[in-house]
PDB file of N, CA and C in Angstrom:
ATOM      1  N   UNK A   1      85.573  29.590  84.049  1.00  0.00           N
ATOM      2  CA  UNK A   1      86.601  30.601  84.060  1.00  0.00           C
ATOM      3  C   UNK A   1      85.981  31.901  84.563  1.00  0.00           C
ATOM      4  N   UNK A   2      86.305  32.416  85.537  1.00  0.00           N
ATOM      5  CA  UNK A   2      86.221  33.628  85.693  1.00  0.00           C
ATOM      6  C   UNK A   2      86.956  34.629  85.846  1.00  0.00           C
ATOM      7  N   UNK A   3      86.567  36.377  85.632  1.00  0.00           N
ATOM      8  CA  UNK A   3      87.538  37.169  85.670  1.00  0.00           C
ATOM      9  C   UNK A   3      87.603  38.293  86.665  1.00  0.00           C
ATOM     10  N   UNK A   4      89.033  38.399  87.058  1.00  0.00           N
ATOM     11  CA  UNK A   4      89.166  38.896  87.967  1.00  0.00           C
ATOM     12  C   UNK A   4      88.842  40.737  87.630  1.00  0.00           C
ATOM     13  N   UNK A   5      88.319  41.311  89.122  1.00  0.00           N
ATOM     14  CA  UNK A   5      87.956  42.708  88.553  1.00  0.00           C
ATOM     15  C   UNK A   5      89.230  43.419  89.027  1.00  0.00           C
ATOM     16  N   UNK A   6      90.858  42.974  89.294  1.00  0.00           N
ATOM     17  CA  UNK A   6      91.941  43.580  89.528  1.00  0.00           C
ATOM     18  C   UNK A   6      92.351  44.147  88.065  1.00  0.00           C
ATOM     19  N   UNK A   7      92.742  45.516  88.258  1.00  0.00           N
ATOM     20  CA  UNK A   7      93.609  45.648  86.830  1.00  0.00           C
ATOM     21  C   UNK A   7      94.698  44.998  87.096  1.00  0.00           C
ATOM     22  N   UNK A   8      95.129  45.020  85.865  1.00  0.00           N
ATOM     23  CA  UNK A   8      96.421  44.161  85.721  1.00  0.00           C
ATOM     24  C   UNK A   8      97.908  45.376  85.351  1.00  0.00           C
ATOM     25  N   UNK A   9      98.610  44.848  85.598  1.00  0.00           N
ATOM     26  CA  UNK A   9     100.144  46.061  86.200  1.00  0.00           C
ATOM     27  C   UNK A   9     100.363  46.197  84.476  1.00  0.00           C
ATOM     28  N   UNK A  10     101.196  47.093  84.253  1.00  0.00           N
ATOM     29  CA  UNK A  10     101.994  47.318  83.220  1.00  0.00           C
ATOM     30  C   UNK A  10     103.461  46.765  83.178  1.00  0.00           C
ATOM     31  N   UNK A  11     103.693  46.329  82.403  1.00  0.00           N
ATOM     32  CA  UNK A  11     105.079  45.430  82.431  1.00  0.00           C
ATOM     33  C   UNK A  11     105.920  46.238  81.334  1.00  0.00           C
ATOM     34  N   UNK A  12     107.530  46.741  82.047  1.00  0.00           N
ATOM     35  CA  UNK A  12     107.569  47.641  81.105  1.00  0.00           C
ATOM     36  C   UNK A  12     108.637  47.532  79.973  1.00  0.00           C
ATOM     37  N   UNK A  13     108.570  46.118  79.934  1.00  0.00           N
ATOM     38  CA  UNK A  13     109.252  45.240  78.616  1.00  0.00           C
ATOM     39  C   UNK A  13     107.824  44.905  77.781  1.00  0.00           C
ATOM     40  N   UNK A  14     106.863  45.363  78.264  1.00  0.00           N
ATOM     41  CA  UNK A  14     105.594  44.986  77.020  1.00  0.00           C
ATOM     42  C   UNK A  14     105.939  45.761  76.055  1.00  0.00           C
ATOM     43  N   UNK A  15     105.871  45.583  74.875  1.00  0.00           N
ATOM     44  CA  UNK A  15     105.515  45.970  73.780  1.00  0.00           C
ATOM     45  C   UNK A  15     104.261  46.484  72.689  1.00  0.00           C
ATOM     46  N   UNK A  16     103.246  46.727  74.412  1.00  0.00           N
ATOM     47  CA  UNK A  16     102.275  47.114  73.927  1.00  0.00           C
ATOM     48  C   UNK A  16     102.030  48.509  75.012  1.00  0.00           C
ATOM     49  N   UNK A  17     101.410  49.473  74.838  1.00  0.00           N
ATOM     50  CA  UNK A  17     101.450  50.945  75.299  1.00  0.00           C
ATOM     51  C   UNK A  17     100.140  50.766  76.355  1.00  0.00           C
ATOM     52  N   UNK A  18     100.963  51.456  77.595  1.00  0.00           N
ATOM     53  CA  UNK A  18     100.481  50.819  79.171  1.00  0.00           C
ATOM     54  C   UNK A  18      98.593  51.883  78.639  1.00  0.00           C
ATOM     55  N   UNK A  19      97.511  51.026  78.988  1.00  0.00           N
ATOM     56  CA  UNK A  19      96.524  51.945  79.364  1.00  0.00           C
ATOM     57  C   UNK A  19      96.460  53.465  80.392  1.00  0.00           C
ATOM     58  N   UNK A  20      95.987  54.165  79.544  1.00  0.00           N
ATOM     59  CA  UNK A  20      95.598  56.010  80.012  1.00  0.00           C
ATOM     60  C   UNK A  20      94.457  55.972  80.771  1.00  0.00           C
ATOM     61  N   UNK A  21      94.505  56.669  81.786  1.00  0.00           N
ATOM     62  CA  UNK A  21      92.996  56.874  82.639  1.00  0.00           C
ATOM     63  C   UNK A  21      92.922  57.957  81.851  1.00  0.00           C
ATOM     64  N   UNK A  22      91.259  57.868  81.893  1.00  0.00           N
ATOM     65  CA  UNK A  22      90.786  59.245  81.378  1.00  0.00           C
ATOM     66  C   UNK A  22      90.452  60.178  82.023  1.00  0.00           C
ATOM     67  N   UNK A  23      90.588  61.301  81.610  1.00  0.00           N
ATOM     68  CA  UNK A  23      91.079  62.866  82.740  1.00  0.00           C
ATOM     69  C   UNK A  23      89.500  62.793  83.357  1.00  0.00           C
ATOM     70  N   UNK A  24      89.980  63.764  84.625  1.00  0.00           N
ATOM     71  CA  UNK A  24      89.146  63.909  85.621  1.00  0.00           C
ATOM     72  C   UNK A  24      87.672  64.628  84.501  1.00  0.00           C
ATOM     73  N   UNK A  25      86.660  64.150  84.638  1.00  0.00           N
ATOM     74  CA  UNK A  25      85.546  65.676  84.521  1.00  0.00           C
ATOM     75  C   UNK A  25      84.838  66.375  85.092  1.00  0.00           C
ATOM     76  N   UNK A  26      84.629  67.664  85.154  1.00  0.00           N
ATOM     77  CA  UNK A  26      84.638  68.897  86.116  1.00  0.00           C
ATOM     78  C   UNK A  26      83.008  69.328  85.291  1.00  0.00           C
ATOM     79  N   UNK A  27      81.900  69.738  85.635  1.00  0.00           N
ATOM     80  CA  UNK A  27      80.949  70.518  86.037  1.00  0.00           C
ATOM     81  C   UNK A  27      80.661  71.462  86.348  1.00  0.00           C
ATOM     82  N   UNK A  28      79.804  72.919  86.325  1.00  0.00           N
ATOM     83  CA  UNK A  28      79.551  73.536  86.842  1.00  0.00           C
ATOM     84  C   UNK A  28      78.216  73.874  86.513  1.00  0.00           C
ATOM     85  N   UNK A  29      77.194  74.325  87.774  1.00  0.00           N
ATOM     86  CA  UNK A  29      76.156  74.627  88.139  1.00  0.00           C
ATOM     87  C   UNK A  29      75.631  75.407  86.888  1.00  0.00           C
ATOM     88  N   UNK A  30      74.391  74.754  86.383  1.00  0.00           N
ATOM     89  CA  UNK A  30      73.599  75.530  85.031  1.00  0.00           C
ATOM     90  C   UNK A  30      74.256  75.129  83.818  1.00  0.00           C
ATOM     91  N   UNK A  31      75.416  74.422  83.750  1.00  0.00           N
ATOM     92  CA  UNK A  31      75.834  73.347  82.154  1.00  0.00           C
ATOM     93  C   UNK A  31      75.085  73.047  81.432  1.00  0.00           C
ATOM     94  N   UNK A  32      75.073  72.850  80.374  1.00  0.00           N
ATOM     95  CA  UNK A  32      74.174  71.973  79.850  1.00  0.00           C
ATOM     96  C   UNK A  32      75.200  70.686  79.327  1.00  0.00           C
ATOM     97  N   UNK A  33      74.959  69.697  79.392  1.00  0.00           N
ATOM     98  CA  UNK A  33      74.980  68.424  79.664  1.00  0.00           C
ATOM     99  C   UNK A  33      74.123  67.239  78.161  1.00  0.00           C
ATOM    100  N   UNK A  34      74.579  65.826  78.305  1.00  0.00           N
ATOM    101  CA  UNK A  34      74.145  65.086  77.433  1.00  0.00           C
ATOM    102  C   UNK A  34      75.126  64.075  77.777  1.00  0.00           C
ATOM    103  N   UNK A  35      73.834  62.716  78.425  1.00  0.00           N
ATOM    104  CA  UNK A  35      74.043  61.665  78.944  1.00  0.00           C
ATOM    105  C   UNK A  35      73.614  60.558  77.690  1.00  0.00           C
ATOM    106  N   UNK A  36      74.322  59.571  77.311  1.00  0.00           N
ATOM    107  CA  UNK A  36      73.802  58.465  76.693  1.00  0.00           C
ATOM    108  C   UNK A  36      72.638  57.598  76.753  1.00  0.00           C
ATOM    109  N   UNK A  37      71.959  57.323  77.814  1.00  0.00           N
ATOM    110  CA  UNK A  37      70.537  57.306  78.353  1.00  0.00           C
ATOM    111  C   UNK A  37      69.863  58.132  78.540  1.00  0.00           C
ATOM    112  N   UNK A  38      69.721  59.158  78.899  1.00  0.00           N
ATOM    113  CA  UNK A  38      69.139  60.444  79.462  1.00  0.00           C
ATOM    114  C   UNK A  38      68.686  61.470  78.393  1.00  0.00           C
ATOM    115  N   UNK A  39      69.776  61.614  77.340  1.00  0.00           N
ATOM    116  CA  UNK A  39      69.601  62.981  76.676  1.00  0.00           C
ATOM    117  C   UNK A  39      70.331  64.183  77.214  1.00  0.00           C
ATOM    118  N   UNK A  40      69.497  64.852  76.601  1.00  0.00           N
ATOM    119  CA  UNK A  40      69.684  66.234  77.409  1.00  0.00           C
ATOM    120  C   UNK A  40      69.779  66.875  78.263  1.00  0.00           C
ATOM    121  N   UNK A  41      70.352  67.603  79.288  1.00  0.00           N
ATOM    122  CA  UNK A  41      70.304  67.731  80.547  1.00  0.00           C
ATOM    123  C   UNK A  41      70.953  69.396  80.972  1.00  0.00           C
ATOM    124  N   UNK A  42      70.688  69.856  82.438  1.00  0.00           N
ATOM    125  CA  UNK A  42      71.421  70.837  82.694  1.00  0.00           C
ATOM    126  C   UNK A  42      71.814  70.662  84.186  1.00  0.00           C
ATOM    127  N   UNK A  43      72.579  70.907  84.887  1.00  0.00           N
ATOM    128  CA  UNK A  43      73.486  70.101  85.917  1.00  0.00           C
ATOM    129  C   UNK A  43      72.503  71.249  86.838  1.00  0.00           C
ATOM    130  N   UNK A  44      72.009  70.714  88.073  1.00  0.00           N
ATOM    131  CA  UNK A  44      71.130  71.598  89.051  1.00  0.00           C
ATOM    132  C   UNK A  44      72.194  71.674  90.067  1.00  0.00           C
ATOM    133  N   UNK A  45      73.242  70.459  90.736  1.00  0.00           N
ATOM    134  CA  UNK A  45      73.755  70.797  91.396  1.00  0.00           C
ATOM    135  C   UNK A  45      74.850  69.889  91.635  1.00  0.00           C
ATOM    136  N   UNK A  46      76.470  70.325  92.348  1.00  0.00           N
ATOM    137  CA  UNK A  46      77.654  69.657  91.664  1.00  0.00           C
ATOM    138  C   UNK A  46      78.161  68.994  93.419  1.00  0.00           C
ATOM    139  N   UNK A  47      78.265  67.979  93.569  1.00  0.00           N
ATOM    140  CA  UNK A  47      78.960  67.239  94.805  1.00  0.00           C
ATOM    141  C   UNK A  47      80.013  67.130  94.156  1.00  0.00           C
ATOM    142  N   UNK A  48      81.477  68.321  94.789  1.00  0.00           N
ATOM    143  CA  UNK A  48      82.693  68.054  94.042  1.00  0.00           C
ATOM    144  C   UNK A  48      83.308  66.381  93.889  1.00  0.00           C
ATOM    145  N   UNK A  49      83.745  66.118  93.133  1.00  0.00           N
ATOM    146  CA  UNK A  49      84.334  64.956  93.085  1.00  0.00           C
ATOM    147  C   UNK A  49      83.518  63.226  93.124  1.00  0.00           C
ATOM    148  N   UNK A  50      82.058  63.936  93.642  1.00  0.00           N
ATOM    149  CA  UNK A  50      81.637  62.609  94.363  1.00  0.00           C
ATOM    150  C   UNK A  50      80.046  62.559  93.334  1.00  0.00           C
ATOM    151  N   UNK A  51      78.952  63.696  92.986  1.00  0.00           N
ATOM    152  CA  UNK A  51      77.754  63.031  92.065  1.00  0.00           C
ATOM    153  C   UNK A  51      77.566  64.735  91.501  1.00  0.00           C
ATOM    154  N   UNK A  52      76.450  64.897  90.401  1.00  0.00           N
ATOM    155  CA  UNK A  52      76.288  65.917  90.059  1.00  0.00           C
ATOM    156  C   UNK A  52      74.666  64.827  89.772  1.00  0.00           C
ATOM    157  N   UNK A  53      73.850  66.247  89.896  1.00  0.00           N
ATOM    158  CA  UNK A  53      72.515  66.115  89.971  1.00  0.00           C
ATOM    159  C   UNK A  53      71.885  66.896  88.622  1.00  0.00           C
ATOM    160  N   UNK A  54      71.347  66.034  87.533  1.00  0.00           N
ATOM    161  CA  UNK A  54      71.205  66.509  86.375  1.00  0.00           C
ATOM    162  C   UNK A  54      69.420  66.226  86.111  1.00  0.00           C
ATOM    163  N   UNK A  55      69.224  67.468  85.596  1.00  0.00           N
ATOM    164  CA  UNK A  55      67.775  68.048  85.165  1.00  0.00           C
ATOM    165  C   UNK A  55      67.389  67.389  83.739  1.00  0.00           C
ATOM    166  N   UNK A  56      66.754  66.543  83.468  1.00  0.00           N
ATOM    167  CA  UNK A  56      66.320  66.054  82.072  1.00  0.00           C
ATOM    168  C   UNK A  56      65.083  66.498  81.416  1.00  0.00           C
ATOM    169  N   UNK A  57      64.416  67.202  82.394  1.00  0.00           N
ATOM    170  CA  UNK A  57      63.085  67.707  81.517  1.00  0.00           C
ATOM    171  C   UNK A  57      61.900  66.964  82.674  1.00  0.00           C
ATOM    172  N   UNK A  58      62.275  65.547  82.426  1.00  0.00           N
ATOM    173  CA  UNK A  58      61.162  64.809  82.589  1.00  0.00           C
ATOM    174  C   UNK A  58      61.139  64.472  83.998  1.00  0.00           C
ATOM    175  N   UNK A  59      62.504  64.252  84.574  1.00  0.00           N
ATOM    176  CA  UNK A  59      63.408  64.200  85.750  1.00  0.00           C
ATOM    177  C   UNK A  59      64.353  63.970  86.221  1.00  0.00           C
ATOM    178  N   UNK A  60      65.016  64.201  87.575  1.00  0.00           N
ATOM    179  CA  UNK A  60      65.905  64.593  87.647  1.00  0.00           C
ATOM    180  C   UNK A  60      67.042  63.612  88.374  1.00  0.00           C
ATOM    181  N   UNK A  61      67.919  62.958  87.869  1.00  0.00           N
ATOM    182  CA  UNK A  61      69.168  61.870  88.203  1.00  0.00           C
ATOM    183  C   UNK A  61      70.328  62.418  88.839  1.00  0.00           C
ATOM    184  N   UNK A  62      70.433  61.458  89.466  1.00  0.00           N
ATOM    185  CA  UNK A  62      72.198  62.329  90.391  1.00  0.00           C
ATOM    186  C   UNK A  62      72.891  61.321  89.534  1.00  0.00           C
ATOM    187  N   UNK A  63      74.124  61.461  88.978  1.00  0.00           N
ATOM    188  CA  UNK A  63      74.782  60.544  88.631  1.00  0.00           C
ATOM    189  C   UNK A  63      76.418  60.499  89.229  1.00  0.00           C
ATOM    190  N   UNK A  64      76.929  59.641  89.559  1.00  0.00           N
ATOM    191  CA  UNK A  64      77.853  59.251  90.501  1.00  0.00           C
ATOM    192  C   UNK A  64      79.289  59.435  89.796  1.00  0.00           C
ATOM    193  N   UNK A  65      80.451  60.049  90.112  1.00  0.00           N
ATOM    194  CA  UNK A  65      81.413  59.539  89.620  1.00  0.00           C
ATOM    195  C   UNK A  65      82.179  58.349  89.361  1.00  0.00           C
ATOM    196  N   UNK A  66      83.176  57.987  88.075  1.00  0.00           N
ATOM    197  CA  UNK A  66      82.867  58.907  87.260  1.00  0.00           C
ATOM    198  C   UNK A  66      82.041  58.862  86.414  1.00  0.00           C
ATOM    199  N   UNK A  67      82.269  60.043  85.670  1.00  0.00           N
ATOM    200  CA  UNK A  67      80.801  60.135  84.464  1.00  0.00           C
ATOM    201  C   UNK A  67      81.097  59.911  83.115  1.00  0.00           C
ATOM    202  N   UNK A  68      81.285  58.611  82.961  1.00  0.00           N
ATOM    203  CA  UNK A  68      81.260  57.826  81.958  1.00  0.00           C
ATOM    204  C   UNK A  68      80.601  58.472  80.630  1.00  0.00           C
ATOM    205  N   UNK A  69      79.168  58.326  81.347  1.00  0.00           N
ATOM    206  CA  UNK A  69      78.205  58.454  80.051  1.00  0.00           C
ATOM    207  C   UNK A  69      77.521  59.763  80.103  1.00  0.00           C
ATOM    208  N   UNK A  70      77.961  61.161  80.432  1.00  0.00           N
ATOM    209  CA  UNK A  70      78.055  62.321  80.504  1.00  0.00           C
ATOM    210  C   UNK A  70      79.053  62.792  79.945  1.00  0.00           C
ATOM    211  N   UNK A  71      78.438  64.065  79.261  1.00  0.00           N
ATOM    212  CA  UNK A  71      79.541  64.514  78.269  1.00  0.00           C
ATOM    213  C   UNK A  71      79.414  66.428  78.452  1.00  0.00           C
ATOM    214  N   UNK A  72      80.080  67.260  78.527  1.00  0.00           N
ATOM    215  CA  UNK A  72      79.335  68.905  78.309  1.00  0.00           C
ATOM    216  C   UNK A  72      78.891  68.843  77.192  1.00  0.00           C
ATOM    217  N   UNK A  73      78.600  69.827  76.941  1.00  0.00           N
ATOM    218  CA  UNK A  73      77.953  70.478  75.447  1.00  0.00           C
ATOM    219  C   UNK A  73      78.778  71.739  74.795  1.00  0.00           C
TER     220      UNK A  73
END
């Protein structure tokens, strides 16, 4: 059995409440930041819409939209 990576539609005789995307998240240059792997962080530099490049101390990750496992502070 395998599964398909299509979402699946909302049917709107379900009786169960259609899934929410979760809102866009926005950045700005010098944040401080906190990634689930990473730690701590402060955003060095923001590719609107597309990666933000985050400072950890030790070094430094671009991480891609979206940002899941990024959070502000």
């Amino acid at each position: 059995m395998t599964k398909s990576a299509v979402a699946r539609r909302h049917l709107p005789t379900s009786p169960f409440k259609a899934p929410v995307a979760p809102p866009d998240k926005h950045f700005a240059e010098g944040e401080r930041v906190t990634h689930d792997t990473y730690g701590l962080g402060r955003i060095v530099s923001v590719e609107e819409g597309v990666a933000v490049l985050v400072d950890f101390g030790s070094k430094q990750v671009r991480i891609l939209s979206p940002y899941l496992k990024l959070n502000a502070l």
